[in-house]
PDB file of N, CA and C in Angstrom:
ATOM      1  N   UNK A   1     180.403 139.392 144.685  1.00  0.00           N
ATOM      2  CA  UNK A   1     180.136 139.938 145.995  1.00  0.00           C
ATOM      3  C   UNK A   1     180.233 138.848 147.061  1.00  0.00           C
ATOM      4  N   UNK A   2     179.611 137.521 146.573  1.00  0.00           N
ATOM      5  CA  UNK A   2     180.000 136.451 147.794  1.00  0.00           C
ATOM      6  C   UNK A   2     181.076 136.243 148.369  1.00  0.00           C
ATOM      7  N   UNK A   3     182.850 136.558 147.275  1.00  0.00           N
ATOM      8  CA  UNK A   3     183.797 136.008 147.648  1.00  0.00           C
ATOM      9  C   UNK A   3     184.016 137.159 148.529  1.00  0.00           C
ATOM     10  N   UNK A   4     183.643 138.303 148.426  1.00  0.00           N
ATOM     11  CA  UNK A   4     184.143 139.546 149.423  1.00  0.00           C
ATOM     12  C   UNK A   4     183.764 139.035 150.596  1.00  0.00           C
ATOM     13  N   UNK A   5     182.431 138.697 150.843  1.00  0.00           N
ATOM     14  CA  UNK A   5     181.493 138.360 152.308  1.00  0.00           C
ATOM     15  C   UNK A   5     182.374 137.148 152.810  1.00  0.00           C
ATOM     16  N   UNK A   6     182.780 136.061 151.885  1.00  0.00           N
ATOM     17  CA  UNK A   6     183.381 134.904 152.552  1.00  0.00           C
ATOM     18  C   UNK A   6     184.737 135.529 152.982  1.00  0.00           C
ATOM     19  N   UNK A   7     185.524 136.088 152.235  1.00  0.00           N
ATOM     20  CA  UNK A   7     186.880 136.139 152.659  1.00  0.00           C
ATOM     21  C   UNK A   7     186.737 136.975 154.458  1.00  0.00           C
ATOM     22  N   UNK A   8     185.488 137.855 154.729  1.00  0.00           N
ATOM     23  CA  UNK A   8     185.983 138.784 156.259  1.00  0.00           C
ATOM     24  C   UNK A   8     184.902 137.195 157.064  1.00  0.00           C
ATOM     25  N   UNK A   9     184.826 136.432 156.607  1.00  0.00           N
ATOM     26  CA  UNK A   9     184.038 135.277 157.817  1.00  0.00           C
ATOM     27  C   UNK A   9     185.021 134.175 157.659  1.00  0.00           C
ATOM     28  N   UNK A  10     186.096 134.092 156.659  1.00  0.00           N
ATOM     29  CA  UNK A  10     187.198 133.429 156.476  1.00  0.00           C
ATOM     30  C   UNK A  10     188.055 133.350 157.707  1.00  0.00           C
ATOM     31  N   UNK A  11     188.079 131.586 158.399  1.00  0.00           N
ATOM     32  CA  UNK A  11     188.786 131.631 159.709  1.00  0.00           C
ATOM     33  C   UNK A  11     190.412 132.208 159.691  1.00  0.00           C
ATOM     34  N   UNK A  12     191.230 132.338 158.347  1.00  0.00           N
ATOM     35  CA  UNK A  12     192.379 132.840 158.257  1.00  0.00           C
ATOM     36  C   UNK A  12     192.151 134.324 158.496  1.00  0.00           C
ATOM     37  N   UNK A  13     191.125 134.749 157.738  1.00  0.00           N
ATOM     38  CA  UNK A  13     190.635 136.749 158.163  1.00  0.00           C
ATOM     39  C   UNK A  13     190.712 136.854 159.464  1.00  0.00           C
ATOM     40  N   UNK A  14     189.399 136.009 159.828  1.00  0.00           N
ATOM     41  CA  UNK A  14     189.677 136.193 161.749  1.00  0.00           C
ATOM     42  C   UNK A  14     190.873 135.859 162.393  1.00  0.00           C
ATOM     43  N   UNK A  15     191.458 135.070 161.980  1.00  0.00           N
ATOM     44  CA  UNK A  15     193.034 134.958 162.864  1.00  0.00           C
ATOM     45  C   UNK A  15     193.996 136.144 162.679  1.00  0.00           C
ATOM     46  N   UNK A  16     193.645 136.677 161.733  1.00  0.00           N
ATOM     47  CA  UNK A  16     194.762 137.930 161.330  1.00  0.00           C
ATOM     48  C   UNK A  16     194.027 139.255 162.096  1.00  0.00           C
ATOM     49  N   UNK A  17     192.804 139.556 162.217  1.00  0.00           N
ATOM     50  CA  UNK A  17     192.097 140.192 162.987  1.00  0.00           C
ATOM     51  C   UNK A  17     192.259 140.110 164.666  1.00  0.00           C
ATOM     52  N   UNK A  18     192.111 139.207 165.085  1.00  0.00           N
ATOM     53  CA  UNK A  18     192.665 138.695 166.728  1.00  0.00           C
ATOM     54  C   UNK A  18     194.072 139.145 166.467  1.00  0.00           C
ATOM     55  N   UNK A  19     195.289 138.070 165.791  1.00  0.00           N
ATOM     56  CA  UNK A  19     196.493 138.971 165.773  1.00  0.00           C
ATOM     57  C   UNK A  19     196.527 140.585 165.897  1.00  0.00           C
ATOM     58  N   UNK A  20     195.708 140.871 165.332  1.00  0.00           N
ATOM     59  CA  UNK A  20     196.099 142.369 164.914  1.00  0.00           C
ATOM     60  C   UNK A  20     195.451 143.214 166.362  1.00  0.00           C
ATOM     61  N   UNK A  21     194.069 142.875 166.786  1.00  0.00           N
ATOM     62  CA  UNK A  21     194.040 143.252 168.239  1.00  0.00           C
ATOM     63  C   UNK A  21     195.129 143.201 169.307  1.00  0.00           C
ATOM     64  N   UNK A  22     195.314 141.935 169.426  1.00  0.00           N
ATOM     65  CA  UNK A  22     196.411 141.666 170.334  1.00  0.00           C
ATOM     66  C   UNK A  22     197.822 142.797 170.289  1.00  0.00           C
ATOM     67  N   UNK A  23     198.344 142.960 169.120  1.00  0.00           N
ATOM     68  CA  UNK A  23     199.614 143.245 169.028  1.00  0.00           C
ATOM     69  C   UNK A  23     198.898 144.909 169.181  1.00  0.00           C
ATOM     70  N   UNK A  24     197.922 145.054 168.571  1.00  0.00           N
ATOM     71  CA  UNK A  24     197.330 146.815 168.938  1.00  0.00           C
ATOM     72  C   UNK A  24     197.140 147.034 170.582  1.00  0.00           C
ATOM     73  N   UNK A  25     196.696 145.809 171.095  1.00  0.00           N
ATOM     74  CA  UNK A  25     196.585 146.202 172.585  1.00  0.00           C
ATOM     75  C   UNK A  25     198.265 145.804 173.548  1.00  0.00           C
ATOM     76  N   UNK A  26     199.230 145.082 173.130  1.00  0.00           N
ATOM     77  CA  UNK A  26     200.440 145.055 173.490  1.00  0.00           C
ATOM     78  C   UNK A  26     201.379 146.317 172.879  1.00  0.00           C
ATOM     79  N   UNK A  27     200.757 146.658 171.914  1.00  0.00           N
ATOM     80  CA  UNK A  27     201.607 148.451 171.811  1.00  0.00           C
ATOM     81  C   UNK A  27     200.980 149.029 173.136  1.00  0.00           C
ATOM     82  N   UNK A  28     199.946 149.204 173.096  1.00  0.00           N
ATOM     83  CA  UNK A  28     199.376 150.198 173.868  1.00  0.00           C
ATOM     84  C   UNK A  28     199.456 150.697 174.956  1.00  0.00           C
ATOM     85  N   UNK A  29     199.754 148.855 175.730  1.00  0.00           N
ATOM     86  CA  UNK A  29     200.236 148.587 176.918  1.00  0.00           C
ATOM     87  C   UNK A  29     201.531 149.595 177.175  1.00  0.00           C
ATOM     88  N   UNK A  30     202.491 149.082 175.946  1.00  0.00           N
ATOM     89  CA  UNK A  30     203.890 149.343 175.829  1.00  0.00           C
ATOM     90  C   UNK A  30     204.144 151.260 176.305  1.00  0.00           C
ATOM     91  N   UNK A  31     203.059 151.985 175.277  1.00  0.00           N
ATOM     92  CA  UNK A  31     202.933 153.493 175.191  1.00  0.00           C
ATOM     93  C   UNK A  31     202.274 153.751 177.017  1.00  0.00           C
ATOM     94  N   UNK A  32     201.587 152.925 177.179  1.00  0.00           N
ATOM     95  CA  UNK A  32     201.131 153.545 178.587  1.00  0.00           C
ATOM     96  C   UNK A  32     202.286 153.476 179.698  1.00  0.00           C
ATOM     97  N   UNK A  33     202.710 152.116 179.782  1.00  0.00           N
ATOM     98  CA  UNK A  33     203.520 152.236 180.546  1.00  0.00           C
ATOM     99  C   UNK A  33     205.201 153.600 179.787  1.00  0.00           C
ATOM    100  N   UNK A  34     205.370 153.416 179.181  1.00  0.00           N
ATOM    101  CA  UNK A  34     206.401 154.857 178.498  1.00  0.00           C
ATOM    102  C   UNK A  34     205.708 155.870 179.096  1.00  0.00           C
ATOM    103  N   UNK A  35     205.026 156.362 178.864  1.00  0.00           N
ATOM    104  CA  UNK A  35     203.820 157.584 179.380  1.00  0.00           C
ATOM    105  C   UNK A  35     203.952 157.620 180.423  1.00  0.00           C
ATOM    106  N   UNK A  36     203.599 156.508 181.582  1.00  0.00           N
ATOM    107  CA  UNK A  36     204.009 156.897 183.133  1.00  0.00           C
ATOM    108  C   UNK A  36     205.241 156.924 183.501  1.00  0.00           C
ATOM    109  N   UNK A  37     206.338 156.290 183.046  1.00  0.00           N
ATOM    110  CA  UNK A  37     207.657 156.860 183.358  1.00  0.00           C
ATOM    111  C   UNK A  37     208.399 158.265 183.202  1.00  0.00           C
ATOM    112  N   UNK A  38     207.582 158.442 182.050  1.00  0.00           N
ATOM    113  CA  UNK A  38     207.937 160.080 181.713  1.00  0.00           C
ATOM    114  C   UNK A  38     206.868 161.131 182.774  1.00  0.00           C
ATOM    115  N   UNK A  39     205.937 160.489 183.393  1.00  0.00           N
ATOM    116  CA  UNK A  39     205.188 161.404 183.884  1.00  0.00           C
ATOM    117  C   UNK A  39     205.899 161.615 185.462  1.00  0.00           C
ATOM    118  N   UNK A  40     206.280 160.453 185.917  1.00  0.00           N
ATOM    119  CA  UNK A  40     206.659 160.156 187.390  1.00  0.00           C
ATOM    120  C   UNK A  40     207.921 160.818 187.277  1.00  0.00           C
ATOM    121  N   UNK A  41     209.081 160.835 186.524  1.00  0.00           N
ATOM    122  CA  UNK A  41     210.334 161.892 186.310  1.00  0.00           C
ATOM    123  C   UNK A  41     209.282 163.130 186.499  1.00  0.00           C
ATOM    124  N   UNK A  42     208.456 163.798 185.446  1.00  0.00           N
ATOM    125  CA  UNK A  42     208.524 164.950 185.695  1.00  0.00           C
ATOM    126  C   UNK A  42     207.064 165.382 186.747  1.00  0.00           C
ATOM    127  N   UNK A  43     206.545 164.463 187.372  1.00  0.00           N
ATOM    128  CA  UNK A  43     205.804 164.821 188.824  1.00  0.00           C
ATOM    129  C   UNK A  43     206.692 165.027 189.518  1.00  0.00           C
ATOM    130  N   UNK A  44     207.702 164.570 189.536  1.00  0.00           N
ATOM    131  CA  UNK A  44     208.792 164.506 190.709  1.00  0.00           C
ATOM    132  C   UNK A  44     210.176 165.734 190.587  1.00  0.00           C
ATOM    133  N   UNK A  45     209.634 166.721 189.486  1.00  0.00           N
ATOM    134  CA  UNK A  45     210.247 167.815 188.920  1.00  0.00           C
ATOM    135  C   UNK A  45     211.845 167.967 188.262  1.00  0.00           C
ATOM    136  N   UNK A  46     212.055 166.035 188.199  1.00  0.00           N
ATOM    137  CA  UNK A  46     213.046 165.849 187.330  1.00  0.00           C
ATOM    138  C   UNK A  46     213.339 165.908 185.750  1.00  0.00           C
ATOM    139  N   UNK A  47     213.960 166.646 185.545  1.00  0.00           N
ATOM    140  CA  UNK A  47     213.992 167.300 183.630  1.00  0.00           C
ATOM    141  C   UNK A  47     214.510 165.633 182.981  1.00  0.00           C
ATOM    142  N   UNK A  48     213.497 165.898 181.501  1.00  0.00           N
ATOM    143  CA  UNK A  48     214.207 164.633 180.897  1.00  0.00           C
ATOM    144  C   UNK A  48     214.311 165.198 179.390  1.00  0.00           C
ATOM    145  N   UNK A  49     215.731 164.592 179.297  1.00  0.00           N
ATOM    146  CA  UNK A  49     216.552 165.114 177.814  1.00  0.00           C
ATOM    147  C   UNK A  49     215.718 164.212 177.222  1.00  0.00           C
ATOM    148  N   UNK A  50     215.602 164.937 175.581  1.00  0.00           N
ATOM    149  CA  UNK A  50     215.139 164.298 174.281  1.00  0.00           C
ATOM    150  C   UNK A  50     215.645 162.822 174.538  1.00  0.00           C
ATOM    151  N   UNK A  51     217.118 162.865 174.650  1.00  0.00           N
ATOM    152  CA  UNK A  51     217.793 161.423 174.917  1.00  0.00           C
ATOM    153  C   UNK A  51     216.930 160.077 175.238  1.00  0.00           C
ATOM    154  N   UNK A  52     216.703 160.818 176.427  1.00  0.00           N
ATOM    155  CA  UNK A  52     215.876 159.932 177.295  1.00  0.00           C
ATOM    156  C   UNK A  52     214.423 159.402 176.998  1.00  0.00           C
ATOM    157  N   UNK A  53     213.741 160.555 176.665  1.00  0.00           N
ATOM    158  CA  UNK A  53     212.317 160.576 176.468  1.00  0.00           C
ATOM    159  C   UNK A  53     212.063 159.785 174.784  1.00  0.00           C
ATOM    160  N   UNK A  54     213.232 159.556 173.858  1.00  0.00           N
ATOM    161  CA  UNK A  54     213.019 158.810 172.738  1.00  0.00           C
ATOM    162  C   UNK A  54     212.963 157.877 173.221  1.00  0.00           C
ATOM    163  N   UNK A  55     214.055 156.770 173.968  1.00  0.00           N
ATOM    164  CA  UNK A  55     214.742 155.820 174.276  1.00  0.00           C
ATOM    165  C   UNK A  55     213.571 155.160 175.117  1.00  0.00           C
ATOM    166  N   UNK A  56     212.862 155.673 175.933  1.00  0.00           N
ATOM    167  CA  UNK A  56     211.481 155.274 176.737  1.00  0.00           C
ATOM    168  C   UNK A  56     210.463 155.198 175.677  1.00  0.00           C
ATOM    169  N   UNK A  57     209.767 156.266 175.470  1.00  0.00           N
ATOM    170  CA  UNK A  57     209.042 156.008 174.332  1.00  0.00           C
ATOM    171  C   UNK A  57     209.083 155.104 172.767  1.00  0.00           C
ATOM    172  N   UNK A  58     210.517 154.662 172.749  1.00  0.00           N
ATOM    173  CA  UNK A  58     210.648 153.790 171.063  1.00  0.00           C
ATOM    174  C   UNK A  58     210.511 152.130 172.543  1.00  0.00           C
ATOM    175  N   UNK A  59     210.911 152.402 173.602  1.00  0.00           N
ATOM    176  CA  UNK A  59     211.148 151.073 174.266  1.00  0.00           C
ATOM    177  C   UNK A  59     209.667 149.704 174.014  1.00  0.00           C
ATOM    178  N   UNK A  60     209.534 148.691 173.486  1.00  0.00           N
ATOM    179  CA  UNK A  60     208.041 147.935 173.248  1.00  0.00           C
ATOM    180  C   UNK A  60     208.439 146.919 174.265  1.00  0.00           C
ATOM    181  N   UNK A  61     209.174 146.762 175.375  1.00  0.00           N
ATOM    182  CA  UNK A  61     209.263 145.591 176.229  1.00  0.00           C
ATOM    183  C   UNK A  61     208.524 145.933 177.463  1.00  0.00           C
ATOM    184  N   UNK A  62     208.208 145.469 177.837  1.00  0.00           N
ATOM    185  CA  UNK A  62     206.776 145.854 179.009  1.00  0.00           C
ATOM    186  C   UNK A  62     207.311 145.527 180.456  1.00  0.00           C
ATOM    187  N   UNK A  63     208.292 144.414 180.189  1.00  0.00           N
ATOM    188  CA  UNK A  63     209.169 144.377 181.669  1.00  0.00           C
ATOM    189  C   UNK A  63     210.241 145.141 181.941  1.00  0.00           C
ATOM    190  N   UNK A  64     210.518 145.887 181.026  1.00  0.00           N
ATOM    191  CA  UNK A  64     212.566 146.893 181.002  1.00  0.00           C
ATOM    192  C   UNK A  64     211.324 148.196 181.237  1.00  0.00           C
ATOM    193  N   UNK A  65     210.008 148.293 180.833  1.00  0.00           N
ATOM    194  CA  UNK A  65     209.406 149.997 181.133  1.00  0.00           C
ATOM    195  C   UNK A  65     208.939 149.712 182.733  1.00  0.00           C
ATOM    196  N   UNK A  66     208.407 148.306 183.022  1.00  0.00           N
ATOM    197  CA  UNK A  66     208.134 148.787 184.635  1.00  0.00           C
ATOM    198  C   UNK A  66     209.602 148.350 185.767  1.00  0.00           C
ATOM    199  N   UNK A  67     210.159 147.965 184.926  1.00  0.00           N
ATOM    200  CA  UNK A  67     211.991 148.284 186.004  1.00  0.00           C
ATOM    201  C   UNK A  67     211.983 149.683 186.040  1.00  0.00           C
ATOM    202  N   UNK A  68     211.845 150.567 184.699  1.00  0.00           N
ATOM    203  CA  UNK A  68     211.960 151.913 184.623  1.00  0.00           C
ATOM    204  C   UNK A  68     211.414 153.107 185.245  1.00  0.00           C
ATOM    205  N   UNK A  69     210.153 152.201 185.468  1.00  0.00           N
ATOM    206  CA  UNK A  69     208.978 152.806 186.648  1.00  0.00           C
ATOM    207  C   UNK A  69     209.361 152.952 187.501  1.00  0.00           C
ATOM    208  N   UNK A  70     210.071 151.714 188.198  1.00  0.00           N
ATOM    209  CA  UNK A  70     210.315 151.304 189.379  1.00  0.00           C
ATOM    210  C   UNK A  70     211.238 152.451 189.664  1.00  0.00           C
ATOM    211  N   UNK A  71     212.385 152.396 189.173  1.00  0.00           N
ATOM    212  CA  UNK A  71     213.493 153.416 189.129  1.00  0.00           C
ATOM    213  C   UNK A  71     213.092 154.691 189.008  1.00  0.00           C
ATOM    214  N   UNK A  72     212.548 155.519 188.201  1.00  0.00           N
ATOM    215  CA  UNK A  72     211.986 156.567 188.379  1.00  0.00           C
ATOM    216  C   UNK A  72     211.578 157.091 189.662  1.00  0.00           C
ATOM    217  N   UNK A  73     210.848 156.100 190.434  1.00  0.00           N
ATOM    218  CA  UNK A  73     210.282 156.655 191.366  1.00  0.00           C
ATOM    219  C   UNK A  73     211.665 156.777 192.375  1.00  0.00           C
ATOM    220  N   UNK A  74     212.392 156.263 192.647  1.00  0.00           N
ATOM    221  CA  UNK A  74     213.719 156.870 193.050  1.00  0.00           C
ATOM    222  C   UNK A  74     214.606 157.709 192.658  1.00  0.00           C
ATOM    223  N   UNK A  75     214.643 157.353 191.527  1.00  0.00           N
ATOM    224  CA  UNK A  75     215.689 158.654 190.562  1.00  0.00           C
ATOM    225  C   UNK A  75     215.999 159.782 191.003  1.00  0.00           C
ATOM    226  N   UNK A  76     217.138 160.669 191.298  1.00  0.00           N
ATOM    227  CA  UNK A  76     217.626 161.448 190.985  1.00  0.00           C
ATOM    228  C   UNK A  76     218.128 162.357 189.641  1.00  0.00           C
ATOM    229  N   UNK A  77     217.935 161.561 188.832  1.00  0.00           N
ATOM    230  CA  UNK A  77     218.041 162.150 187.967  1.00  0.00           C
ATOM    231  C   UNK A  77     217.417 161.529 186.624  1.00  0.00           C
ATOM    232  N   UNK A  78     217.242 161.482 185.052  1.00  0.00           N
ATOM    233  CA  UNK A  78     216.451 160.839 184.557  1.00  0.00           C
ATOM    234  C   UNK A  78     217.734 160.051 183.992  1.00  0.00           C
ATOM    235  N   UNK A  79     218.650 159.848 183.830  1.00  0.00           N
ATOM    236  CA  UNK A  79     220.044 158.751 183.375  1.00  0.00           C
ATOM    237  C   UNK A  79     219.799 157.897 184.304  1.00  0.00           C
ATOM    238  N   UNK A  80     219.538 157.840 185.295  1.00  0.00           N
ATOM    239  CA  UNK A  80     219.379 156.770 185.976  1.00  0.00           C
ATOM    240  C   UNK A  80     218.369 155.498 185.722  1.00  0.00           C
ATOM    241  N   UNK A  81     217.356 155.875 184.930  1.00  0.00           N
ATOM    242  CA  UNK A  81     216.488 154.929 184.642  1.00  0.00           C
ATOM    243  C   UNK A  81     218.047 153.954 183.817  1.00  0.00           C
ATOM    244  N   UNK A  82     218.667 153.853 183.669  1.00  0.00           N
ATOM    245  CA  UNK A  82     219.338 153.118 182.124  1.00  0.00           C
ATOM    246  C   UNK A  82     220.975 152.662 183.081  1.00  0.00           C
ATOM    247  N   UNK A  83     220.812 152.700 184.666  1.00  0.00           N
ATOM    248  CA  UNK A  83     222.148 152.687 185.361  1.00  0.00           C
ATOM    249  C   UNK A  83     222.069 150.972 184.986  1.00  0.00           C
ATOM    250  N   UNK A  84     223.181 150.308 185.198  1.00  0.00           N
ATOM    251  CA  UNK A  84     223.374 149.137 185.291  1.00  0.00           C
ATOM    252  C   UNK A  84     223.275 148.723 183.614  1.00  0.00           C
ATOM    253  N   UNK A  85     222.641 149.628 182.631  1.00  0.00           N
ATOM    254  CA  UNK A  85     222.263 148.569 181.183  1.00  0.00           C
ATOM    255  C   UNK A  85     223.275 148.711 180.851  1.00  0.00           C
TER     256      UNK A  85
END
């Protein structure tokens, strides 16, 4: 039973624990910002194809989703988030 108790107070346990926060709260980030791009297209009563709405949502880069933001809020249409890539 001791080696169980040592291994979760084990400074390698805790480093993999912090890792594992971190990268849980940099998804999260990732899904929120996806989430408001898809919301601001359709506040703004622009339709978004499956296409689109995978391609945002699989996206984990946190600076290409708030360009996407950015764009959205201009958009005409939802292809436009992806003009210039």
């Amino acid at each position: 039973m001791t080696a169980i108790q040592y291994f979760w107070s084990h400074p390698l346990a805790e480093q993999v624990r912090e890792e594992g926060r971190e990268q849980g709260l940099e998804q999260g980030k990732a899904e929120a910002k996806a989430e408001m791009v898809l919301h601001i297209l359709e506040w703004r009563g622009i339709p978004v194809p499956d296409t689109v709405r995978r391609r945002v949502e699989t996206c984990t880069d946190l600076d290409q989703l708030e360009a996407w933001a950015q764009r959205a809020v201009h958009a005409t249409d939802a292809a436009e988030l992806f003009a210039g890539e």
